[in-house]
N, C-alpha and C. Protein backbone atom coordinates (compact mmCIF):
# COMPACT_ATOMS: atom_id res chain seq x y z
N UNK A 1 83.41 116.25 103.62
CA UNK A 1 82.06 116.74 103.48
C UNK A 1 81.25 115.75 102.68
N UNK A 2 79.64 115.60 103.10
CA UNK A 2 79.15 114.78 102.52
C UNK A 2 78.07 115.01 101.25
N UNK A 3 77.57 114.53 100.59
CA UNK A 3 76.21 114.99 99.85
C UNK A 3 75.40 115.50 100.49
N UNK A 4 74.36 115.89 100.17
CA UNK A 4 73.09 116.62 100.76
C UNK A 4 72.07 115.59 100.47
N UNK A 5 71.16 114.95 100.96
CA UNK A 5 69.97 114.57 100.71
C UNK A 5 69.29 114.62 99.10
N UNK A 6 69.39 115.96 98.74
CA UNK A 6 68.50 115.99 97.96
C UNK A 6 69.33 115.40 96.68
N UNK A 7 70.82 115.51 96.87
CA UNK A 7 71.86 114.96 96.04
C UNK A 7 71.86 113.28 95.35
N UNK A 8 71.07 113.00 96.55
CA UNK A 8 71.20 111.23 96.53
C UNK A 8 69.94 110.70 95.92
N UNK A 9 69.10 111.62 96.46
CA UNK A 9 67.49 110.93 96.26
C UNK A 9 67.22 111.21 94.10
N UNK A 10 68.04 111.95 93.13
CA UNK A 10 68.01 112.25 92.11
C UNK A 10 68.94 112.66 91.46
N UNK A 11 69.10 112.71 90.10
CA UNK A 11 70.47 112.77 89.11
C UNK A 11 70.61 114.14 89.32
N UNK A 12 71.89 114.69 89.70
CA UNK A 12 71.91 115.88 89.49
C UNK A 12 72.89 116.03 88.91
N UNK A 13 73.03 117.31 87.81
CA UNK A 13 74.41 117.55 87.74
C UNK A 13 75.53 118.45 88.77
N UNK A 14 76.26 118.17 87.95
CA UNK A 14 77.77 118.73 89.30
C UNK A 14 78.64 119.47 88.15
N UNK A 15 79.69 120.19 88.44
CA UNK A 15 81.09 120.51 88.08
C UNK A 15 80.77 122.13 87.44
N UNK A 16 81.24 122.79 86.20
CA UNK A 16 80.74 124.13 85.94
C UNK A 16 79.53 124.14 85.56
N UNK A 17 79.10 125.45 85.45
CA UNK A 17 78.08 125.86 85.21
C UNK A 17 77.94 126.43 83.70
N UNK A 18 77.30 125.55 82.88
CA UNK A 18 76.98 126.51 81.55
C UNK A 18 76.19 128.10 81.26
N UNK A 19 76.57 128.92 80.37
CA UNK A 19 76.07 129.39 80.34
C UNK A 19 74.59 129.58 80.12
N UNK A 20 73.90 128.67 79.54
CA UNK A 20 72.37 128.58 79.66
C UNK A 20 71.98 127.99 81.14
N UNK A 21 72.31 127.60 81.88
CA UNK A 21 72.10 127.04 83.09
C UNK A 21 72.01 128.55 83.71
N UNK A 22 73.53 129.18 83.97
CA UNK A 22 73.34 130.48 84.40
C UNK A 22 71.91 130.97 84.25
N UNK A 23 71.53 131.79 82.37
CA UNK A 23 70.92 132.17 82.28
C UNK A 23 69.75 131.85 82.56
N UNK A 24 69.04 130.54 83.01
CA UNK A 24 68.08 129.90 83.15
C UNK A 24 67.40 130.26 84.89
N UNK A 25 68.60 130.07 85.41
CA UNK A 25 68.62 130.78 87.25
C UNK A 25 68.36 132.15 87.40
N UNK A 26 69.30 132.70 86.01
CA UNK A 26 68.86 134.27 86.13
C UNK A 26 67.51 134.75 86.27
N UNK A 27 67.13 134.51 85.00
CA UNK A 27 65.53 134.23 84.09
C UNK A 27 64.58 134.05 85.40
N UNK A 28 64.93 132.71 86.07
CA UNK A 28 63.93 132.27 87.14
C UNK A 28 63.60 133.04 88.80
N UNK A 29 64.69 133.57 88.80
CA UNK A 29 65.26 134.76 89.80
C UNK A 29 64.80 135.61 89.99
N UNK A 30 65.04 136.41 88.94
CA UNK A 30 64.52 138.06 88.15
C UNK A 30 62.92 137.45 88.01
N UNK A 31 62.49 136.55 87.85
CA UNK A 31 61.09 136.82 86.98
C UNK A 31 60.25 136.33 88.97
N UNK A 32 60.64 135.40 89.51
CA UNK A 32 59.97 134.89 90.21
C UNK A 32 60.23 135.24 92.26
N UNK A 33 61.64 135.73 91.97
CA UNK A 33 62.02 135.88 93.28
C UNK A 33 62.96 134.18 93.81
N UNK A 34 63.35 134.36 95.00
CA UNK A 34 63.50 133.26 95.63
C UNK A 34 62.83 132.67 96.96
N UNK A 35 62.90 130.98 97.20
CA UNK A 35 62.08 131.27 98.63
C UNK A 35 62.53 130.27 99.07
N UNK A 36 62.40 129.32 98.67
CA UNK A 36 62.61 127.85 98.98
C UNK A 36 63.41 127.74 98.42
N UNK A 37 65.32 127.22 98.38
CA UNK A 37 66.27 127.00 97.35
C UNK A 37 65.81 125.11 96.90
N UNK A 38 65.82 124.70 97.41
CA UNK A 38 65.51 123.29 97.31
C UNK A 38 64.31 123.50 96.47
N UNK A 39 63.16 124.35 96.00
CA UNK A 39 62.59 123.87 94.74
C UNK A 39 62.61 124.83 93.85
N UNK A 40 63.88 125.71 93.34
CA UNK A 40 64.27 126.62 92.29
C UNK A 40 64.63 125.67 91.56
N UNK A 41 65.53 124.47 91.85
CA UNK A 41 66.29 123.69 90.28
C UNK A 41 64.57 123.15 89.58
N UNK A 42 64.17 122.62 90.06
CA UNK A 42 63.04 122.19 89.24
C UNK A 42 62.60 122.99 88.72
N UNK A 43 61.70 124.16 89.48
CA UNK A 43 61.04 125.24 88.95
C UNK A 43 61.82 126.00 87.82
N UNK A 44 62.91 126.67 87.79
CA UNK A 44 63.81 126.62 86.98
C UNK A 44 64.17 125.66 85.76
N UNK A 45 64.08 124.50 85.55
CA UNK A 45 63.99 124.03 84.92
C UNK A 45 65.74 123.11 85.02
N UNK A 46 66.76 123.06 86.22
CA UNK A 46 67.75 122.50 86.45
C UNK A 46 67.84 121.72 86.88
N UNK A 47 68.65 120.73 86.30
CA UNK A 47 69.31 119.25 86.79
C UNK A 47 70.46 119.66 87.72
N UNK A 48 70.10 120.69 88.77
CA UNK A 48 70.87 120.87 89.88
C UNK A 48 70.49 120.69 91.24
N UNK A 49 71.26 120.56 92.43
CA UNK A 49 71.10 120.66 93.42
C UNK A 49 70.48 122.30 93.96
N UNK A 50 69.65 122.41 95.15
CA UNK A 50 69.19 123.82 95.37
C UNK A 50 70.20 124.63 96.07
N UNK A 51 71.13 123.89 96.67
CA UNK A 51 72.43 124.22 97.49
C UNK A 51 73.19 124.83 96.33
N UNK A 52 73.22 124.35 95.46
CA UNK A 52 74.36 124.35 94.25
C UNK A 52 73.77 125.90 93.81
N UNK A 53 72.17 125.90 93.34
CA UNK A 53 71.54 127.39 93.21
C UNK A 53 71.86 128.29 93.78
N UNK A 54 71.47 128.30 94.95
CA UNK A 54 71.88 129.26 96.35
C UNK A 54 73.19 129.95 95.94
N UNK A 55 74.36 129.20 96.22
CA UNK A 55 75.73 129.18 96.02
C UNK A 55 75.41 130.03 95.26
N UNK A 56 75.22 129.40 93.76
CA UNK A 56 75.67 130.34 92.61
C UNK A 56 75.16 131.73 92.62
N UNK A 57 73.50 132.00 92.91
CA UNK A 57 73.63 132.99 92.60
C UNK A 57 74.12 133.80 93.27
N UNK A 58 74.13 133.87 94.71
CA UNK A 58 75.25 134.67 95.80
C UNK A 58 75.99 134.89 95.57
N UNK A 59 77.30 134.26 95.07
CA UNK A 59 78.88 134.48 95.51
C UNK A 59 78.64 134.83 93.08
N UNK A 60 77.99 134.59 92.70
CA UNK A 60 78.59 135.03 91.18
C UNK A 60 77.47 135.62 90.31
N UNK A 61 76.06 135.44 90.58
CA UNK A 61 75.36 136.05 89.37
C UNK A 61 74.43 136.97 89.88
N UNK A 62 74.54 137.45 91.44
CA UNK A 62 73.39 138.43 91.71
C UNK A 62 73.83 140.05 90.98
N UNK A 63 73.15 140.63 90.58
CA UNK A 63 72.86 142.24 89.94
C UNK A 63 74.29 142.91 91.10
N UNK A 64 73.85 143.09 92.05
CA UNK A 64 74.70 143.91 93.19
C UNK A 64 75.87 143.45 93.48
N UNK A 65 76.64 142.39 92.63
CA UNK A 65 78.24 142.02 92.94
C UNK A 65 78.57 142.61 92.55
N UNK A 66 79.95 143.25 92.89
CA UNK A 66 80.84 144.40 92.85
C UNK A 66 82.17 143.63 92.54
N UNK A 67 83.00 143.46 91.43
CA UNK A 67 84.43 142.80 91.13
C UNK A 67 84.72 144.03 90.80
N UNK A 68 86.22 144.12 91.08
CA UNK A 68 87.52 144.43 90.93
C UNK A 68 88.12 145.13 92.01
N UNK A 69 88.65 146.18 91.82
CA UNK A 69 89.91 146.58 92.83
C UNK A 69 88.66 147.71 93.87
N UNK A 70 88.81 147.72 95.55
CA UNK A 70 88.64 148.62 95.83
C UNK A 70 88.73 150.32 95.62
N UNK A 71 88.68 150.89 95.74
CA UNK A 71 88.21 153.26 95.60
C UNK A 71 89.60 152.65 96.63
N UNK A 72 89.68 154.10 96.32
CA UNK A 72 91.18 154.70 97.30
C UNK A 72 90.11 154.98 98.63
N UNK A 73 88.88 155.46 98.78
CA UNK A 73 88.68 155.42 100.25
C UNK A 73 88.19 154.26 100.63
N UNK A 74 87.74 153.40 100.17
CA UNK A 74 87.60 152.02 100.78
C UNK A 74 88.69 151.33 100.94
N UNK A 75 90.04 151.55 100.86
CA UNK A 75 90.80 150.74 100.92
C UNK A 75 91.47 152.07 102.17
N UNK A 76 91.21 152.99 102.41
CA UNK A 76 91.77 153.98 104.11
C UNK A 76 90.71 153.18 104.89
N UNK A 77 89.33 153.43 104.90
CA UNK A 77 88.41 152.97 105.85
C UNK A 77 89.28 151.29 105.67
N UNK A 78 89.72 150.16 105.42
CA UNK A 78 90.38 148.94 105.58
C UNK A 78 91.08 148.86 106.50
N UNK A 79 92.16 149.82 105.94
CA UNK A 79 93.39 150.09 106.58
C UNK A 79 92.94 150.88 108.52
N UNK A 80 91.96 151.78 108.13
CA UNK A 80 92.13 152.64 109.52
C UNK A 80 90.91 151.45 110.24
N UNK A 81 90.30 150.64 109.89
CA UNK A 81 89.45 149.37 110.77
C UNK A 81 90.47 148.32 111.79
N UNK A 82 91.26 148.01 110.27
CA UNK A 82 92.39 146.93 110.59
C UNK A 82 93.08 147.77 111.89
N UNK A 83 93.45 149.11 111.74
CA UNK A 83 94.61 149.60 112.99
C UNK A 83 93.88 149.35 114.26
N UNK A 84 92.75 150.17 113.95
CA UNK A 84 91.60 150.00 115.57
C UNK A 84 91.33 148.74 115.90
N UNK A 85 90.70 147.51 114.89
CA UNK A 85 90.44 146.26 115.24
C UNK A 85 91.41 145.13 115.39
N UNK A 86 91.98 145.09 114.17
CA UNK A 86 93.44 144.37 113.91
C UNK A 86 92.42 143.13 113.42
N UNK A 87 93.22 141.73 113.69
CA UNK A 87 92.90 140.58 112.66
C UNK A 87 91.90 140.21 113.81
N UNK A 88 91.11 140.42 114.91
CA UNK A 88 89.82 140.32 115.70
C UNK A 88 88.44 139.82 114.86
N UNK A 89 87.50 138.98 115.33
CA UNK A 89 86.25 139.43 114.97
C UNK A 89 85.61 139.47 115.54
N UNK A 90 84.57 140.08 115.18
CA UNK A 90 83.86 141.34 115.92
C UNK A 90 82.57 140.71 115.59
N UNK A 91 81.86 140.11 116.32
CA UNK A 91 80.31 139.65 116.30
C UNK A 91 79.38 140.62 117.03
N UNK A 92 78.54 140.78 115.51
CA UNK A 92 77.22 142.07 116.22
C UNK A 92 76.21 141.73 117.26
């Protein structure tokens, strides 16, 4: 996989994410919305890529992530999908 464009054309940083960085995406998020990921690091105030933004807040800092173990009925509705569907996917 290669860089992104916007990777090359300016210094960005890479590797974890500090916690003020977090909070800084949060801050910019919550207060402003999103629209364009490619100009949140600036607006935001990050020496990041907008890809790198995106990412993060999706898969780790949005309000509505749900960690840990499935409910006992979300894990029947799994089980009784998997019997009817099996390892298939199913495009809507």
């Amino acid at each position: 996989m290669g860089q992104h464009s916007c990777c090359n054309q300016q210094k960005v940083k890479r590797g974890l994410w500090s916690p003020e960085e977090d909070e800084k995406l949060i801050r910019f998020i919550t207060t402003h919305g999103y629209g364009c990921w490619s100009e949140v690091p600036e607006k935001a105030g990050l020496q990041r890529c907008g890809k790198s933004c995106r990412l993060r807040w999706i898969n780790y800092l949005r309000p509505d992530i749900r960690r840990g173990k499935f409910t006992p009925e979300e894990e029947k509705l799994i089980i009784n999908l998997h019997n009817v569907v099996g390892n298939k996917l199913v495009f809507c």
